[in-house]
N, C-alpha and C. Protein backbone atom coordinates (compact mmCIF):
# COMPACT_ATOMS: atom_id res chain seq x y z
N UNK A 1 110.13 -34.65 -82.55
CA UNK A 1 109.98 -34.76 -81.13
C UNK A 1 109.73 -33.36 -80.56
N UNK A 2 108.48 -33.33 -80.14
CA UNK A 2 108.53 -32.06 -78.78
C UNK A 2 109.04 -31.40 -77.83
N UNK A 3 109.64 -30.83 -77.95
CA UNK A 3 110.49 -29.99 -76.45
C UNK A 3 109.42 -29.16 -75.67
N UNK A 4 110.10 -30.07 -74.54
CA UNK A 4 109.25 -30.09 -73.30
C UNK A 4 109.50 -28.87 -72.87
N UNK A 5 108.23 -28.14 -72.37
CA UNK A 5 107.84 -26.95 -71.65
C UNK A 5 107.95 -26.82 -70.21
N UNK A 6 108.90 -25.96 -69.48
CA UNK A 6 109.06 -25.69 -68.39
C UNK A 6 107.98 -24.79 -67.98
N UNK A 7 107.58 -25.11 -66.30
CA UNK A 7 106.62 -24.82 -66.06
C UNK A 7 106.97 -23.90 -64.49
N UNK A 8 107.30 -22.41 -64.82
CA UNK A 8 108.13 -21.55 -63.19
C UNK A 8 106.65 -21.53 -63.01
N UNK A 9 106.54 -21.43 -61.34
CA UNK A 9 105.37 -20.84 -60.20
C UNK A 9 106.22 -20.01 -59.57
N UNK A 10 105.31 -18.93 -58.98
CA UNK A 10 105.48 -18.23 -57.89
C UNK A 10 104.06 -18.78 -56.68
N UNK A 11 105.09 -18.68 -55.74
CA UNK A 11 103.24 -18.61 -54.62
C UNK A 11 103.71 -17.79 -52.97
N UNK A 12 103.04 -17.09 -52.79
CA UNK A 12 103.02 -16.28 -51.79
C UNK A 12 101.87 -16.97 -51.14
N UNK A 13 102.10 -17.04 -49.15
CA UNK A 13 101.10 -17.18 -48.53
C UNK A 13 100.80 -16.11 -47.56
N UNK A 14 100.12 -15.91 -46.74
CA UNK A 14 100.05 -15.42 -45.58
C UNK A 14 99.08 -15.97 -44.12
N UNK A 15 99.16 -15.97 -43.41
CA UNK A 15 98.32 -16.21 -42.19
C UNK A 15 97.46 -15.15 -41.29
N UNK A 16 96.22 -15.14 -42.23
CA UNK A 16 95.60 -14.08 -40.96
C UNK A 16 95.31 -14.78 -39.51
N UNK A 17 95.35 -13.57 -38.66
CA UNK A 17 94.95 -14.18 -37.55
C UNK A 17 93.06 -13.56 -37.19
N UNK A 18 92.10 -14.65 -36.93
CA UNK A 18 90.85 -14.41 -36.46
C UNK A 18 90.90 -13.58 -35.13
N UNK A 19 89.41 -13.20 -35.33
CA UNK A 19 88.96 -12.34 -33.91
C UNK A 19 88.43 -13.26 -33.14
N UNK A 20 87.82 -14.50 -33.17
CA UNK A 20 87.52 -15.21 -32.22
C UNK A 20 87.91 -16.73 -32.85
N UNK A 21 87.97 -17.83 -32.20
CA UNK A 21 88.59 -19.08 -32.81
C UNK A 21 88.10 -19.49 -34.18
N UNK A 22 88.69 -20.34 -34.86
CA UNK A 22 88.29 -20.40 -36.25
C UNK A 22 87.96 -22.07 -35.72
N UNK A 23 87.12 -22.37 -36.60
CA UNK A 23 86.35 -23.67 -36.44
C UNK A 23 87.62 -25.29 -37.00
N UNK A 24 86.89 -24.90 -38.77
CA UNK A 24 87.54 -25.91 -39.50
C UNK A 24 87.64 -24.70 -40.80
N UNK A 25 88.36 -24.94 -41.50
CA UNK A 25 88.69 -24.66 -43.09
C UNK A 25 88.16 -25.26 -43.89
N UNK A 26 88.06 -24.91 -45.39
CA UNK A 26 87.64 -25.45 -46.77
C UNK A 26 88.43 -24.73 -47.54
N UNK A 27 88.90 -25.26 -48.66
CA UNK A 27 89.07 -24.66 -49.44
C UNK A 27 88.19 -24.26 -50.24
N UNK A 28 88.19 -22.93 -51.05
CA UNK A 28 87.58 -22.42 -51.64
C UNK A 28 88.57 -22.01 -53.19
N UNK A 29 88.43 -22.04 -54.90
CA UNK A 29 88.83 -21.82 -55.28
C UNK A 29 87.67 -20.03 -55.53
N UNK A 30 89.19 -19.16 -56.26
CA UNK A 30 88.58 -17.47 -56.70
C UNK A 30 87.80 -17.73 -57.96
N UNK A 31 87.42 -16.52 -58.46
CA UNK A 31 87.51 -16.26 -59.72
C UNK A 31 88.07 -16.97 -60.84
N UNK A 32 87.89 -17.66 -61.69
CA UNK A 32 88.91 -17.96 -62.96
C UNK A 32 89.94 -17.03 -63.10
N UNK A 33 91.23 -17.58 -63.52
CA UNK A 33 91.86 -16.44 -63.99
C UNK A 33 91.89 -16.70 -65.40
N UNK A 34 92.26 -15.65 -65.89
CA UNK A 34 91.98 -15.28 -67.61
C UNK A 34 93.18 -15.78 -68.38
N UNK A 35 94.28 -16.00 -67.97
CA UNK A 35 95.47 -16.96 -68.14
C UNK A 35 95.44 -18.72 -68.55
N UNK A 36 95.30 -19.09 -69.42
CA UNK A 36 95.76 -20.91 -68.97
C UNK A 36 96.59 -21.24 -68.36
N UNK A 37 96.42 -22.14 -67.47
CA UNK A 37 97.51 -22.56 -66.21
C UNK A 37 97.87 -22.16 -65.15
N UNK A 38 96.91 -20.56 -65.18
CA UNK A 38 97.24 -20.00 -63.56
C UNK A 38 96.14 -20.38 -62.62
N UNK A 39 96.58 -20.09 -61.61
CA UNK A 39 95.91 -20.84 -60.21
C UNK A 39 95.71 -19.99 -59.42
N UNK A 40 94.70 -19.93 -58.65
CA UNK A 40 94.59 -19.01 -57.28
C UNK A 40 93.80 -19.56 -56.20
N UNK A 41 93.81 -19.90 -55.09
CA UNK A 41 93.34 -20.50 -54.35
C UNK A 41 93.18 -19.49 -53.09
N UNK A 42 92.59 -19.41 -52.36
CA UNK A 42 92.26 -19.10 -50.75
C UNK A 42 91.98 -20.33 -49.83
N UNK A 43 92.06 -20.22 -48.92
CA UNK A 43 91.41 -21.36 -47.71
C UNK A 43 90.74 -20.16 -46.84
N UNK A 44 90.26 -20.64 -46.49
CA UNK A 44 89.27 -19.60 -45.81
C UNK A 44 88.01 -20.09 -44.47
N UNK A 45 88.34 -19.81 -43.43
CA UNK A 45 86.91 -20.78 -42.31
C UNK A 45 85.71 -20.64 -42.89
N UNK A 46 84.96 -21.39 -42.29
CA UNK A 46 83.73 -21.81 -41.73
C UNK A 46 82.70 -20.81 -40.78
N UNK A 47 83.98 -20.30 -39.80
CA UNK A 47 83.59 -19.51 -38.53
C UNK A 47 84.09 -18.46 -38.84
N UNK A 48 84.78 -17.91 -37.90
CA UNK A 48 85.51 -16.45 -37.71
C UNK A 48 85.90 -15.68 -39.17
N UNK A 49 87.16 -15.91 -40.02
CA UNK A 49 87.43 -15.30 -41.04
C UNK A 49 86.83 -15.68 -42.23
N UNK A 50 85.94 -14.79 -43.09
CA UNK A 50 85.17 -15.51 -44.12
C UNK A 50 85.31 -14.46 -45.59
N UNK A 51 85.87 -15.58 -46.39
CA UNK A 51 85.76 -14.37 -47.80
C UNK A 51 84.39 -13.99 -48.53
N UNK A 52 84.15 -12.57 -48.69
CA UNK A 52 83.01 -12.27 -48.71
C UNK A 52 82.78 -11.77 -50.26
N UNK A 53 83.50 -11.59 -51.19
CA UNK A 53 84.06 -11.53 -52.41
C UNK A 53 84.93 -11.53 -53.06
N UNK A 54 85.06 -11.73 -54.50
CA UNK A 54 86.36 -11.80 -54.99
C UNK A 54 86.48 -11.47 -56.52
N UNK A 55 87.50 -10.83 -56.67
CA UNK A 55 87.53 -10.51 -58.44
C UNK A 55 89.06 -10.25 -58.93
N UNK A 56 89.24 -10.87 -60.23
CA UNK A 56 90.64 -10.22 -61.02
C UNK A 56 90.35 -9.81 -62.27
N UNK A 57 91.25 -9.10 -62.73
CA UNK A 57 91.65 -8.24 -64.07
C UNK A 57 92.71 -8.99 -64.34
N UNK A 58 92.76 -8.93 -66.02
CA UNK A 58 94.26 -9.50 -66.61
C UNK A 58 94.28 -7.99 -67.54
N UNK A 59 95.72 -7.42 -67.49
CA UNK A 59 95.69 -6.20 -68.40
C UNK A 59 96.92 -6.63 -68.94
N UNK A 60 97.16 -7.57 -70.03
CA UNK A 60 98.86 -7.31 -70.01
C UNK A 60 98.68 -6.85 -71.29
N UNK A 61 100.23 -5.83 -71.36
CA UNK A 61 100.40 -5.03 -72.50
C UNK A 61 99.89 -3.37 -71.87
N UNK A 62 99.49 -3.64 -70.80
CA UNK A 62 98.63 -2.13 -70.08
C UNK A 62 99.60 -1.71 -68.82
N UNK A 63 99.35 -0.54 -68.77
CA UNK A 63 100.50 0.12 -67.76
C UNK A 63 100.23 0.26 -66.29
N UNK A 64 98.39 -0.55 -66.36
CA UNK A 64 97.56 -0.18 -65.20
C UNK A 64 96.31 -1.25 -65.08
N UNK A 65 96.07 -2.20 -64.02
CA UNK A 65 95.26 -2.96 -63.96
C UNK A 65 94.26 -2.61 -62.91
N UNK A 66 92.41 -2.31 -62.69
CA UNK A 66 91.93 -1.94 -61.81
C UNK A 66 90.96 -3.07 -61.60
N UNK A 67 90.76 -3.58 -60.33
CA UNK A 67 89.50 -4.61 -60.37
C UNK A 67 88.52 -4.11 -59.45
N UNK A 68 87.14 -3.83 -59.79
CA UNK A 68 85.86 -3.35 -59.23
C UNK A 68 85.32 -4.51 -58.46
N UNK A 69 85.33 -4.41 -57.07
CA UNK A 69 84.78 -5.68 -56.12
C UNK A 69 83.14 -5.70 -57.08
N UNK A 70 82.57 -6.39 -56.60
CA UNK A 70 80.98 -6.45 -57.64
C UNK A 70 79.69 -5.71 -56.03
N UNK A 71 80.21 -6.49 -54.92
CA UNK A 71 79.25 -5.49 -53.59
C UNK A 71 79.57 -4.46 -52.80
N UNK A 72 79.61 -3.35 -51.92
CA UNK A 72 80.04 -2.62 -51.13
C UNK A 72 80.78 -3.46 -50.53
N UNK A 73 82.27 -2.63 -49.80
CA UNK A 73 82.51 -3.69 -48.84
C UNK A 73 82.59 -3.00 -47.75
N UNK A 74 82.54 -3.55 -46.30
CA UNK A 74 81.94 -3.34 -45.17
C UNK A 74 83.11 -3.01 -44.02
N UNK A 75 82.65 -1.67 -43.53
CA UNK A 75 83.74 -1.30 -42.97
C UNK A 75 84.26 -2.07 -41.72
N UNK A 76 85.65 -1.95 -41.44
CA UNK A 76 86.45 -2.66 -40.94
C UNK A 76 86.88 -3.79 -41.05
N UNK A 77 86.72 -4.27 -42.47
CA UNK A 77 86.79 -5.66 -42.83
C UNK A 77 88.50 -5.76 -43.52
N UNK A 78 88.85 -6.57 -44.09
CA UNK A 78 90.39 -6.58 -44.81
C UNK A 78 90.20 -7.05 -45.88
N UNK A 79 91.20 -5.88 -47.03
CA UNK A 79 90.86 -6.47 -48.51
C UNK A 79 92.48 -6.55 -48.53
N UNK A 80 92.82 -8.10 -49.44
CA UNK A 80 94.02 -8.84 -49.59
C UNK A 80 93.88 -8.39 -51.38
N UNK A 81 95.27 -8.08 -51.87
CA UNK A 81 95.55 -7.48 -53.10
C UNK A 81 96.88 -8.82 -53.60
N UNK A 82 96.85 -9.89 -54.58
CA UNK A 82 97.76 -10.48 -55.03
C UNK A 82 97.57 -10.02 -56.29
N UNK A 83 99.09 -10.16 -56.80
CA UNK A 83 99.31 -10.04 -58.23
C UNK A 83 100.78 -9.75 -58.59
N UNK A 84 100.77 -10.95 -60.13
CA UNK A 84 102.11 -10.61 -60.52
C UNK A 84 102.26 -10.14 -62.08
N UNK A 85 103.37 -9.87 -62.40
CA UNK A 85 103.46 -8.59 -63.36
C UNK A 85 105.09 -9.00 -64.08
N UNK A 86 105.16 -8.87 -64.98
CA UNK A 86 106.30 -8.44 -65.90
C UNK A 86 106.59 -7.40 -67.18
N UNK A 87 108.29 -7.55 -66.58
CA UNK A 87 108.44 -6.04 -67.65
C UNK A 87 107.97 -4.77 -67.49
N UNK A 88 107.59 -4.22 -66.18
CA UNK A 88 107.81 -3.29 -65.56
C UNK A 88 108.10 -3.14 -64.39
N UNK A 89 108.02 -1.77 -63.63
CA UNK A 89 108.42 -1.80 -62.44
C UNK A 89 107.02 -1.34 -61.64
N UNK A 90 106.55 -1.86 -60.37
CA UNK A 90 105.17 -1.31 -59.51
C UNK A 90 105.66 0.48 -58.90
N UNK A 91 104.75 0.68 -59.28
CA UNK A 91 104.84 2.18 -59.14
C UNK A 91 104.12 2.58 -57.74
N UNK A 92 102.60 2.10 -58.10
CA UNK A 92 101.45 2.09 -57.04
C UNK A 92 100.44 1.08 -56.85
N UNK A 93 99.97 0.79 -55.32
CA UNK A 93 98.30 -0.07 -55.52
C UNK A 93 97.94 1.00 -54.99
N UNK A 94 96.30 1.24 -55.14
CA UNK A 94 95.68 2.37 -54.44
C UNK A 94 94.37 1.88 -54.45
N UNK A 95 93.44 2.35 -53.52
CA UNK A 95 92.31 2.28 -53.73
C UNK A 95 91.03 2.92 -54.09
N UNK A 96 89.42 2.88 -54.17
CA UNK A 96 89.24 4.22 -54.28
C UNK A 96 88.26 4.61 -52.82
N UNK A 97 89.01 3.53 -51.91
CA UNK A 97 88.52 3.91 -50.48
C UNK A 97 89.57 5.13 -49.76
N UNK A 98 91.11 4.95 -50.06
CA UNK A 98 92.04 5.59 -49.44
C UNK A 98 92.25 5.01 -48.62
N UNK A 99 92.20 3.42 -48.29
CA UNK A 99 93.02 2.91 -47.58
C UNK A 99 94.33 2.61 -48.17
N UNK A 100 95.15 2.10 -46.86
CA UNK A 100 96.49 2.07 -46.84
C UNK A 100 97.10 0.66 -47.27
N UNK A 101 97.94 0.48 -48.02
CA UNK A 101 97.99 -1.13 -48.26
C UNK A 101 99.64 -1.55 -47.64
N UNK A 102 99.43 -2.57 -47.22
CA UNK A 102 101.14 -2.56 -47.02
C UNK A 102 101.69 -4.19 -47.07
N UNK A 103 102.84 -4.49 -47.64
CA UNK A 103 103.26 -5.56 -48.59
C UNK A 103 103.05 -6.99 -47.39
N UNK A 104 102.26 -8.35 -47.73
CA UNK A 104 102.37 -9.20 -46.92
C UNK A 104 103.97 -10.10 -47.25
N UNK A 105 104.97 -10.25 -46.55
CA UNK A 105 106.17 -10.50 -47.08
C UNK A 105 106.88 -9.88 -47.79
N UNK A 106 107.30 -10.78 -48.53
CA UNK A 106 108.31 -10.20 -49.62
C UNK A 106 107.87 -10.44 -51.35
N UNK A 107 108.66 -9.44 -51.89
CA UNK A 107 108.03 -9.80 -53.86
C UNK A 107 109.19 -11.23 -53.58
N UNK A 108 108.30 -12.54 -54.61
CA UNK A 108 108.81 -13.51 -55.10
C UNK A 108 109.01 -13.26 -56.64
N UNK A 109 110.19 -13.38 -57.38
CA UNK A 109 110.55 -13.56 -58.53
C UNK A 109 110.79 -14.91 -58.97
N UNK A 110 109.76 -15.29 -60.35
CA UNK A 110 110.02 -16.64 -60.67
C UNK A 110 111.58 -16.82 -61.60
N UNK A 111 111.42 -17.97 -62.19
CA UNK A 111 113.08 -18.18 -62.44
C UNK A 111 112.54 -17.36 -64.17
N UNK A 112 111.75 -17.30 -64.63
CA UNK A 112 111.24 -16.49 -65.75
C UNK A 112 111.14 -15.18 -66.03
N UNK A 113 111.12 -14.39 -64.23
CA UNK A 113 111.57 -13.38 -64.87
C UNK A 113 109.60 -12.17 -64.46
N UNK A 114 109.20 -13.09 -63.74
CA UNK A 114 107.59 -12.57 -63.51
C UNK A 114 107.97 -12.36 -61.98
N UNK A 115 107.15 -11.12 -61.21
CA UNK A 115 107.11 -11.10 -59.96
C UNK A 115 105.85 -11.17 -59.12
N UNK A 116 105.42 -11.53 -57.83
CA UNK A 116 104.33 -11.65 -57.56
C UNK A 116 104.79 -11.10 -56.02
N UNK A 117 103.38 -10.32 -55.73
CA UNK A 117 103.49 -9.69 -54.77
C UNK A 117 102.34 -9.85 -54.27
N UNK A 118 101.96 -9.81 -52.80
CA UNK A 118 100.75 -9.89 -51.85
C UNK A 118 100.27 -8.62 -50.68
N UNK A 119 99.55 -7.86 -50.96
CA UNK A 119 99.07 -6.61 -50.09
C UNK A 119 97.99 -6.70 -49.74
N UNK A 120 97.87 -6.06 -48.48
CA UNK A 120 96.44 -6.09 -47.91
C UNK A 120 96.24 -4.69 -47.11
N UNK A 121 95.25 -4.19 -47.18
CA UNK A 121 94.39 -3.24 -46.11
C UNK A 121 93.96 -3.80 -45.10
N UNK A 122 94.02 -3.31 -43.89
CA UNK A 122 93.29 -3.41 -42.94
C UNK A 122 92.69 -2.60 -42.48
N UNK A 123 91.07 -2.86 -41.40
CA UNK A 123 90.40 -1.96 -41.42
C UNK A 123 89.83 -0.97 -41.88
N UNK A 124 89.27 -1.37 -43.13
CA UNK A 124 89.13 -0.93 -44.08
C UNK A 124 87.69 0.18 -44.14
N UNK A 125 87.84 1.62 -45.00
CA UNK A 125 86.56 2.35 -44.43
C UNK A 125 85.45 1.73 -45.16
N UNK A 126 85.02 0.86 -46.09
CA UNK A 126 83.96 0.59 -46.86
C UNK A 126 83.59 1.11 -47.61
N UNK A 127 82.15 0.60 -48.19
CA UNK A 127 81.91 1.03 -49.62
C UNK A 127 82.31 0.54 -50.78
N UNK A 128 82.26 1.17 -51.61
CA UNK A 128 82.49 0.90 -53.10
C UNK A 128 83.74 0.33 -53.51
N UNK A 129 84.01 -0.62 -53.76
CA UNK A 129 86.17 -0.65 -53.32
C UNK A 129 86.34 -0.98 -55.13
N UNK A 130 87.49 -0.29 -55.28
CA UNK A 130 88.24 -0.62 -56.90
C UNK A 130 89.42 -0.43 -56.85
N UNK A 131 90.10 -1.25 -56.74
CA UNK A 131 91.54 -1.61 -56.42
C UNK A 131 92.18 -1.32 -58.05
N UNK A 132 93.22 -0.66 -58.05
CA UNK A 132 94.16 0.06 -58.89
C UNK A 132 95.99 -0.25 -58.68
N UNK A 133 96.17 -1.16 -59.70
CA UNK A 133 97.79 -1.61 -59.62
C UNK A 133 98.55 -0.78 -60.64
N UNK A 134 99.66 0.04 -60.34
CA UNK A 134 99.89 0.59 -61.39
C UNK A 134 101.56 0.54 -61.66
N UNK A 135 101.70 0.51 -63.07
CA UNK A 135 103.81 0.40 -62.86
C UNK A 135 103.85 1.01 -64.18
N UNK A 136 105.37 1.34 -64.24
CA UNK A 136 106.00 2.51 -64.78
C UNK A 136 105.77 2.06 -66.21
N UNK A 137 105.44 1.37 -66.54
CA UNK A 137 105.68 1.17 -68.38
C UNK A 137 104.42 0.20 -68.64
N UNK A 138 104.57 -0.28 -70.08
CA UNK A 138 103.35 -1.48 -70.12
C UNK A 138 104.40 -3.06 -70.01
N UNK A 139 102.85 -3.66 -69.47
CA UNK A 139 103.46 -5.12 -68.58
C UNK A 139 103.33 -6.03 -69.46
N UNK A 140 104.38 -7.14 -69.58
CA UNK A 140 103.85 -8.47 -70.54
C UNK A 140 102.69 -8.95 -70.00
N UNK A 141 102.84 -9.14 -68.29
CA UNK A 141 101.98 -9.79 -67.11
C UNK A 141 101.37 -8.61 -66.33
N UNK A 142 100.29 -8.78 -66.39
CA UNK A 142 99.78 -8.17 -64.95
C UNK A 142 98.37 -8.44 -64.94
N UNK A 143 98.54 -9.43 -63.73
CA UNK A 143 97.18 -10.21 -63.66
C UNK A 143 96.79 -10.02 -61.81
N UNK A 144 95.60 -9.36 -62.02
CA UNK A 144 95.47 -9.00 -60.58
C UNK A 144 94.13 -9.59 -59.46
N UNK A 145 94.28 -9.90 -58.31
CA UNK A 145 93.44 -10.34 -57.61
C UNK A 145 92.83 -10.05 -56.13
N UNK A 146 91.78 -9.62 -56.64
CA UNK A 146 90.97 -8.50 -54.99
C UNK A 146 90.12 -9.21 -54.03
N UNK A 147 90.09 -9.31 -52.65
CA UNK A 147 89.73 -10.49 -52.06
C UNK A 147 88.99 -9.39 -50.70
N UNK A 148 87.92 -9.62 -50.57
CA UNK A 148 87.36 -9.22 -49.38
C UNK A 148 86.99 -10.38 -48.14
N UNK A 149 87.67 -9.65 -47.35
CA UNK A 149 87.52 -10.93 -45.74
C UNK A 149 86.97 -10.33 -44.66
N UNK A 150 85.91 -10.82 -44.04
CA UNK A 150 85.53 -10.49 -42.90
C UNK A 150 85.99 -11.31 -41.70
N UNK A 151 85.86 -10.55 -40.62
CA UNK A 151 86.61 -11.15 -39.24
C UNK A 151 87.56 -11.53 -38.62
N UNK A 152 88.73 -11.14 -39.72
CA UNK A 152 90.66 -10.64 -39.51
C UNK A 152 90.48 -9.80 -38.13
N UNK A 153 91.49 -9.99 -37.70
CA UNK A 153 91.95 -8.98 -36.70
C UNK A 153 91.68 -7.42 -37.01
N UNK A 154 91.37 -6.62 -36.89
CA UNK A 154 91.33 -5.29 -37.49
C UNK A 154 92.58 -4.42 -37.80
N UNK A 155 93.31 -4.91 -36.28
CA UNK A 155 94.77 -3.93 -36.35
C UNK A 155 96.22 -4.66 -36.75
N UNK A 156 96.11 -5.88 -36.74
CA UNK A 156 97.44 -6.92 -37.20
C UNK A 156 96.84 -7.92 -37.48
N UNK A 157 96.14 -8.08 -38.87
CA UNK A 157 95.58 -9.04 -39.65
C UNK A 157 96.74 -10.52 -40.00
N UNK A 158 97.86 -9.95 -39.95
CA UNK A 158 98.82 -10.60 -40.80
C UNK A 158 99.79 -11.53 -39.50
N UNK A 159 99.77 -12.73 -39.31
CA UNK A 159 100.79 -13.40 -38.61
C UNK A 159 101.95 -13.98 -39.05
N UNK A 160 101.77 -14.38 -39.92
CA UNK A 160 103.39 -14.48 -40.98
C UNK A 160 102.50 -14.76 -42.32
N UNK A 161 104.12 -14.67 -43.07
CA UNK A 161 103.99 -15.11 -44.58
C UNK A 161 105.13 -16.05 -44.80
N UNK A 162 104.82 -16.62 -46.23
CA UNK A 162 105.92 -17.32 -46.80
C UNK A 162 106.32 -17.15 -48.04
N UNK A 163 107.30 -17.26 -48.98
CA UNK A 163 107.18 -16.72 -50.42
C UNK A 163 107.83 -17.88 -50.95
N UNK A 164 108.08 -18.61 -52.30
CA UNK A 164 108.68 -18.75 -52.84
C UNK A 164 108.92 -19.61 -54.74
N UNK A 165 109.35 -19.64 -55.33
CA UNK A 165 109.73 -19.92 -56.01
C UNK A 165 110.46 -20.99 -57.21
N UNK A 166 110.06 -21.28 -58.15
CA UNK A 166 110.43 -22.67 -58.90
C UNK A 166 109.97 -23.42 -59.65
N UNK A 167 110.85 -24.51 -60.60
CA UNK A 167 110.12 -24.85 -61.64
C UNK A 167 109.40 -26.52 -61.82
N UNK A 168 109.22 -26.91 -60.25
CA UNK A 168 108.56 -28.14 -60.22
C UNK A 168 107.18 -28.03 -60.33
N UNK A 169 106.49 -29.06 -60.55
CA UNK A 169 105.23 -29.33 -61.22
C UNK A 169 103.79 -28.84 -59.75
N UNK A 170 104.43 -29.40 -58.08
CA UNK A 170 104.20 -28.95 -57.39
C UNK A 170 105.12 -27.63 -56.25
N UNK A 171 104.22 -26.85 -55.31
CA UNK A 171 104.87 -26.65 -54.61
C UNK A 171 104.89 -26.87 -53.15
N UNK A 172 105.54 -26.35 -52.30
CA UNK A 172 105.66 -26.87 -51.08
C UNK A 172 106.75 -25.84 -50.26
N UNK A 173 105.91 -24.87 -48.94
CA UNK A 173 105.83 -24.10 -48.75
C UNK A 173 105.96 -23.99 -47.51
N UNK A 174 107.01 -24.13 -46.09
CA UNK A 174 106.26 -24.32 -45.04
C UNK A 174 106.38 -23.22 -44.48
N UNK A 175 105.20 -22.64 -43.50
CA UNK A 175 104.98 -21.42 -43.02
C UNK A 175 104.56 -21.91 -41.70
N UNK A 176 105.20 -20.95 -40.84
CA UNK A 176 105.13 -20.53 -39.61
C UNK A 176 104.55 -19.91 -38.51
N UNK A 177 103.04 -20.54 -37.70
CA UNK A 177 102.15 -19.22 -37.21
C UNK A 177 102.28 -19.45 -35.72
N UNK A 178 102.13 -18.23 -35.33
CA UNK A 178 102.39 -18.58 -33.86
C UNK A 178 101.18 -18.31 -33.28
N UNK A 179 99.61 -18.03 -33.78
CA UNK A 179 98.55 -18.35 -33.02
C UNK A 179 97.77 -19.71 -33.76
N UNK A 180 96.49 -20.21 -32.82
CA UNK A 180 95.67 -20.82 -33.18
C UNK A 180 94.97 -20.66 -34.02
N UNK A 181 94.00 -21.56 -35.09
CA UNK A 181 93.12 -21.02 -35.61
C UNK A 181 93.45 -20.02 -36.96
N UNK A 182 94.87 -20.14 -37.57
CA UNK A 182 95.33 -19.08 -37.97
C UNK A 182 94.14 -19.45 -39.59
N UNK A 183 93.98 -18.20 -40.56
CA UNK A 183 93.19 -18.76 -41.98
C UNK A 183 94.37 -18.62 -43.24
N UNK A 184 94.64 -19.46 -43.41
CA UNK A 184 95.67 -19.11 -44.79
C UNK A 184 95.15 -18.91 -46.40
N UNK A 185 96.00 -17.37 -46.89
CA UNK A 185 95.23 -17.29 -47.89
C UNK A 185 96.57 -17.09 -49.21
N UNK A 186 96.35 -17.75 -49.53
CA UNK A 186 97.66 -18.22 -50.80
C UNK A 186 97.06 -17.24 -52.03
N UNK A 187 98.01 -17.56 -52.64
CA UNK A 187 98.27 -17.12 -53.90
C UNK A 187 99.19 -17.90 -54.91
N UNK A 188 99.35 -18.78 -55.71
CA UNK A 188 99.88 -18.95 -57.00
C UNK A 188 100.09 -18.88 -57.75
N UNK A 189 100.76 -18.78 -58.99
CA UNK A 189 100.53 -18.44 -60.32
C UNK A 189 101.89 -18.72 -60.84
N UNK A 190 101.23 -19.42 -62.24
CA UNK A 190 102.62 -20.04 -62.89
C UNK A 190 101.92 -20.80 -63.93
N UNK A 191 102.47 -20.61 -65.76
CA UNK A 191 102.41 -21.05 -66.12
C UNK A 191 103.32 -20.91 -67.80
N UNK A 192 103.73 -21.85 -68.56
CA UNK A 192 104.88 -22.25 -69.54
C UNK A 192 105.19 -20.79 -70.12
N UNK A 193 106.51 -20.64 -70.45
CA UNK A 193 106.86 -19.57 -70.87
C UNK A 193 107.22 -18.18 -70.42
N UNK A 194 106.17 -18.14 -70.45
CA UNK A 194 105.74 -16.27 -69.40
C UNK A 194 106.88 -16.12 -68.39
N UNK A 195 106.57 -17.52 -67.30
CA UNK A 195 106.53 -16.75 -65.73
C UNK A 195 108.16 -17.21 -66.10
């Protein structure tokens, strides 16, 4: 008989807020991730806030994960940074614009022992962007994900977040926005063993 495989997620959300009303939503799935069983999703408008690229790196066993957007990206726009990691500690994200990144919420720790964290720039100077995650030792996990958005707010992109944690098959998350129109851009990841 088989013994059944537990299955921890983490998922972080956040709520940007648009510069002018947002229409309707779609979901949009990212990049593959290089993992079996992990997930990443965005929702993203129609109108106002629109993802304009997207890319991840998996480095595990590496002390440092960098992901190269593939177009320029365009100044004053917001680049969203998810990613979770085990078996070390985050040292730095950096970019090679010199923007400033600063944490959406809080780090979620799964019941496994993986952490996932959500950062974003705002107003961003453009150009060439290569996002750089870095922590003190080498990681079992560190799987990272770079997201370019146009038409965020420039100066308070962020209206709330939500974080959390667990080992059911779904999750369920409720978050809190206090404008209209808000675009929610998630993050998940979870799969047997690892997390």
């Amino acid at each position: 008989m088989k013994k059944a495989r537990s299955l921890a997620r983490t998922f972080t959300i956040a709520a940007l807020l648009p510069l002018v009303p947002v229409i309707s939503c779609q979901e949009t799935p990212t990049a593959p991730r290089a993992a079996p069983g992990s997930n990443s999703r965005a929702l993203t408008s129609s109108a106002a806030i629109t993802r304009q690229q997207s890319r991840d790196n998996s480095a595990a066993g590496q002390q440092q994960a960098s992901v190269l957007l593939g177009q320029q990206t365009a100044q004053g726009n917001l680049i969203v940074v998810a990613f979770d990691y085990k078996g070390a500690e985050l040292t730095s994200i950096t970019d090679s614009q010199g923007n400033t990144f600063t944490l959406a919420g809080s780090e979620v720790t799964s019941p496994g022992g993986a952490r996932t964290r959500m950062y974003y720039a705002n107003n961003i100077k453009g150009g060439t962007e290569q996002v750089t995650v870095a922590l003190n030792g080498s990681a079992e996990i560190l799987e990272v994900n770079v997201a370019e958005y146009s038409g965020a707010d420039p100066v308070s992109p962020v209206d709330a977040s939500a974080q959390t944690s667990g080992t059911q098959p779904s999750v369920n998350i409720p978050i809190v926005t206090t404008a209209d129109n808000d675009v929610l851009v998630a993050y998940c990841s979870g799969r047997p063993a690892l997390h």
